[in-house]
C-alpha atoms as a PDB file:
ATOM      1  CA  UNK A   1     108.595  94.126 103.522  1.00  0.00           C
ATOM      2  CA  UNK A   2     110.712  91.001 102.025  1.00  0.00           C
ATOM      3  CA  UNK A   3     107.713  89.208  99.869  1.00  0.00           C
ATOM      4  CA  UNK A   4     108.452  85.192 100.532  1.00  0.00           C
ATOM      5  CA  UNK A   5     108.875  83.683  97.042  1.00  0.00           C
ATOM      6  CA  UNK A   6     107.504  80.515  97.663  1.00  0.00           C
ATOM      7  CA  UNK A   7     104.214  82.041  99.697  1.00  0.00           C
ATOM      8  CA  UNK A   8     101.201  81.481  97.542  1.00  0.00           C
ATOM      9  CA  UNK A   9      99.632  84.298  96.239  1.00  0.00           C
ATOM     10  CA  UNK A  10      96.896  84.616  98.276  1.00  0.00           C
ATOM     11  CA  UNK A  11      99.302  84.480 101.035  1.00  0.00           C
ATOM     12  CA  UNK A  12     101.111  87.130 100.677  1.00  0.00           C
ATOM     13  CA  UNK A  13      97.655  89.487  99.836  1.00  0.00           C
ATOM     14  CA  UNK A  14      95.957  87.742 102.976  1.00  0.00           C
ATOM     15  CA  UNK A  15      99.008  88.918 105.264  1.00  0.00           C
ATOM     16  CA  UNK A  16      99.271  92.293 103.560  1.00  0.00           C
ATOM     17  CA  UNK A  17      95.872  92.767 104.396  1.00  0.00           C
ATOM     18  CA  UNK A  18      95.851  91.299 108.134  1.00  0.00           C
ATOM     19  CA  UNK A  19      98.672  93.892 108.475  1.00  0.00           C
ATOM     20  CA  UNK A  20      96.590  96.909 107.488  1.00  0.00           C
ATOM     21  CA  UNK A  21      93.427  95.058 109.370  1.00  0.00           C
ATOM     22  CA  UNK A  22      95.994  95.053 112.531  1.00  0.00           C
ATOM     23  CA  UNK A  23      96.193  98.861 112.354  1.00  0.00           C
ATOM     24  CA  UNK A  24      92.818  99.122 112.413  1.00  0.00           C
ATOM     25  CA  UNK A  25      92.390  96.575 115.579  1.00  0.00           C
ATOM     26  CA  UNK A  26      90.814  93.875 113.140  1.00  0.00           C
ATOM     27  CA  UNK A  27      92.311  90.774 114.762  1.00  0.00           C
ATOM     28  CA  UNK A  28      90.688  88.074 112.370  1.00  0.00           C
ATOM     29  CA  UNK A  29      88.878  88.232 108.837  1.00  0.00           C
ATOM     30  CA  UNK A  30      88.243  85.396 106.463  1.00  0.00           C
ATOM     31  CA  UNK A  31      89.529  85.710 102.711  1.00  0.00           C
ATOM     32  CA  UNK A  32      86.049  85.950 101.756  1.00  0.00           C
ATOM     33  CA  UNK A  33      85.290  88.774 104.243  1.00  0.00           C
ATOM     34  CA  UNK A  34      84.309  91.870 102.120  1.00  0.00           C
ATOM     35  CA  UNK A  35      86.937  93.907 103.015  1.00  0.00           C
ATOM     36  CA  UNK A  36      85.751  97.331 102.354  1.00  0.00           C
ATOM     37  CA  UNK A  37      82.318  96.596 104.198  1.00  0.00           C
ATOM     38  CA  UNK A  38      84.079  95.219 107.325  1.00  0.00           C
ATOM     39  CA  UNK A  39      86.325  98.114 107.426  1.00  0.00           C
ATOM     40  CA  UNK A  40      89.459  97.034 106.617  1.00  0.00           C
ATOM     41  CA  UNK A  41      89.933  99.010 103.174  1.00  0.00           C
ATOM     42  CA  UNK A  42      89.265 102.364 102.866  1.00  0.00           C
ATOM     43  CA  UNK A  43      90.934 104.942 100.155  1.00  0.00           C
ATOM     44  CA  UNK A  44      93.837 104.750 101.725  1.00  0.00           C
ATOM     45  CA  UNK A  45      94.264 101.686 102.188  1.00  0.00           C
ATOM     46  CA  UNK A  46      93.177 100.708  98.740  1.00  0.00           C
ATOM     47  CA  UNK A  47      95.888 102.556  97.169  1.00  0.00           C
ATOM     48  CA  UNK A  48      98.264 100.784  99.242  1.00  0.00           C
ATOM     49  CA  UNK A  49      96.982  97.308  98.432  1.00  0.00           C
ATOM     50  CA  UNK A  50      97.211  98.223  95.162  1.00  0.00           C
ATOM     51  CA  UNK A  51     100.992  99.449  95.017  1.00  0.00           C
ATOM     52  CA  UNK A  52     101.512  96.385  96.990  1.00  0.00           C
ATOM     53  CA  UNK A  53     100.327  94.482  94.515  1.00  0.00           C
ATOM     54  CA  UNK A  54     101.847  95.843  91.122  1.00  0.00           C
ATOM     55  CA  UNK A  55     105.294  96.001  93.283  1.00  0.00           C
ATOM     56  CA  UNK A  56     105.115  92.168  94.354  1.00  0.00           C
ATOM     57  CA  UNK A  57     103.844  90.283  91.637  1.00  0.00           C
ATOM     58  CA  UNK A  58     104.886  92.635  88.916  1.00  0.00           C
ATOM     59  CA  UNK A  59     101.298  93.690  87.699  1.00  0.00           C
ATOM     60  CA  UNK A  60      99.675  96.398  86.675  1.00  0.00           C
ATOM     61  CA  UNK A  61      96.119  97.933  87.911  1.00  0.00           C
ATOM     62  CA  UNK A  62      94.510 100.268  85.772  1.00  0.00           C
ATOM     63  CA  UNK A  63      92.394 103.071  87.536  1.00  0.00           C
ATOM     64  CA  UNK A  64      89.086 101.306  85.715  1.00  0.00           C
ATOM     65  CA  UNK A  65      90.084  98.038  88.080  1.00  0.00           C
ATOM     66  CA  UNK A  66      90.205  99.806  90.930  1.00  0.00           C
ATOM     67  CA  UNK A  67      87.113  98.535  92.010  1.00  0.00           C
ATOM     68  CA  UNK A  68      84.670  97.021  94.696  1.00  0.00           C
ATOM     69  CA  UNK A  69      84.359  93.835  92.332  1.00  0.00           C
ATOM     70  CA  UNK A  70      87.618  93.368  91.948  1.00  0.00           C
ATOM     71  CA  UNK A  71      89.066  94.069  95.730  1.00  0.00           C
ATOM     72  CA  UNK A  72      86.318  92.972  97.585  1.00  0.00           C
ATOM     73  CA  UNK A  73      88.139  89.687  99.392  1.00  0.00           C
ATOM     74  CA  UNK A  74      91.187  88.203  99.394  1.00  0.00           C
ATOM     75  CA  UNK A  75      90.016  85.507  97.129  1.00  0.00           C
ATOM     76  CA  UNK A  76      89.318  88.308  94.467  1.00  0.00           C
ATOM     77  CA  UNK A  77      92.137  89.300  94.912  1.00  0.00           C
ATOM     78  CA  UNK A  78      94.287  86.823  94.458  1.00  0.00           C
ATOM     79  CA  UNK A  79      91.989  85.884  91.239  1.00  0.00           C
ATOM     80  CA  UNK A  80      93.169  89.598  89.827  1.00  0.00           C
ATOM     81  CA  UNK A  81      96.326  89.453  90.107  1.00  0.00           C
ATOM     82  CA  UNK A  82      96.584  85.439  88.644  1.00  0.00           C
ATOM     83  CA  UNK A  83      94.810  86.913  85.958  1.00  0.00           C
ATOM     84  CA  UNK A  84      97.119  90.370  85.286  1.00  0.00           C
ATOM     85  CA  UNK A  85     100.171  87.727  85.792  1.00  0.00           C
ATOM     86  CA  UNK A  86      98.674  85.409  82.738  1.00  0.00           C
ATOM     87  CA  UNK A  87      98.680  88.230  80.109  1.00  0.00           C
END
């Protein structure tokens, strides 16, 4: 997938995560939605989003960040990685 360089950063998350919400027949979510209670993350998917991430924006996750807290919405998201991309 060819990541748009001038899409926002929650942008590219929220259609990374509409895409994986698609294969699960989730047709609309907000990007405060918790993502894990509506069903749109599971394991799998989390490990996904998260390779997704480090490979697009150049950032990496620790195992310890892996969490509920920090993936729970797009908005969270998006305030992870801005924060990883700061250091």
């Amino acid at each position: 997938m060819a990541i748009d360089q001038s899409a926002s950063v929650r942008d590219q998350i929220r259609e990374f995560v509409q895409n994986l919400a698609s294969a699960k027949g989730i047709s609309s979510f907000t990007d405060r939605e918790a993502l894990l209670d509506s069903g749109i993350l599971d394991s799998l998917s989390i490990f996904r989003l998260v390779a997704f991430l480090e490979d697009s924006f150049r950032v990496k996750i620790s195992d310890q960040e892996i969490t509920n807290e920090n993936l729970k919405n797009v908005e969270t998201i998006e305030q992870l990685v801005l924060a990883k991309q700061s250091k």
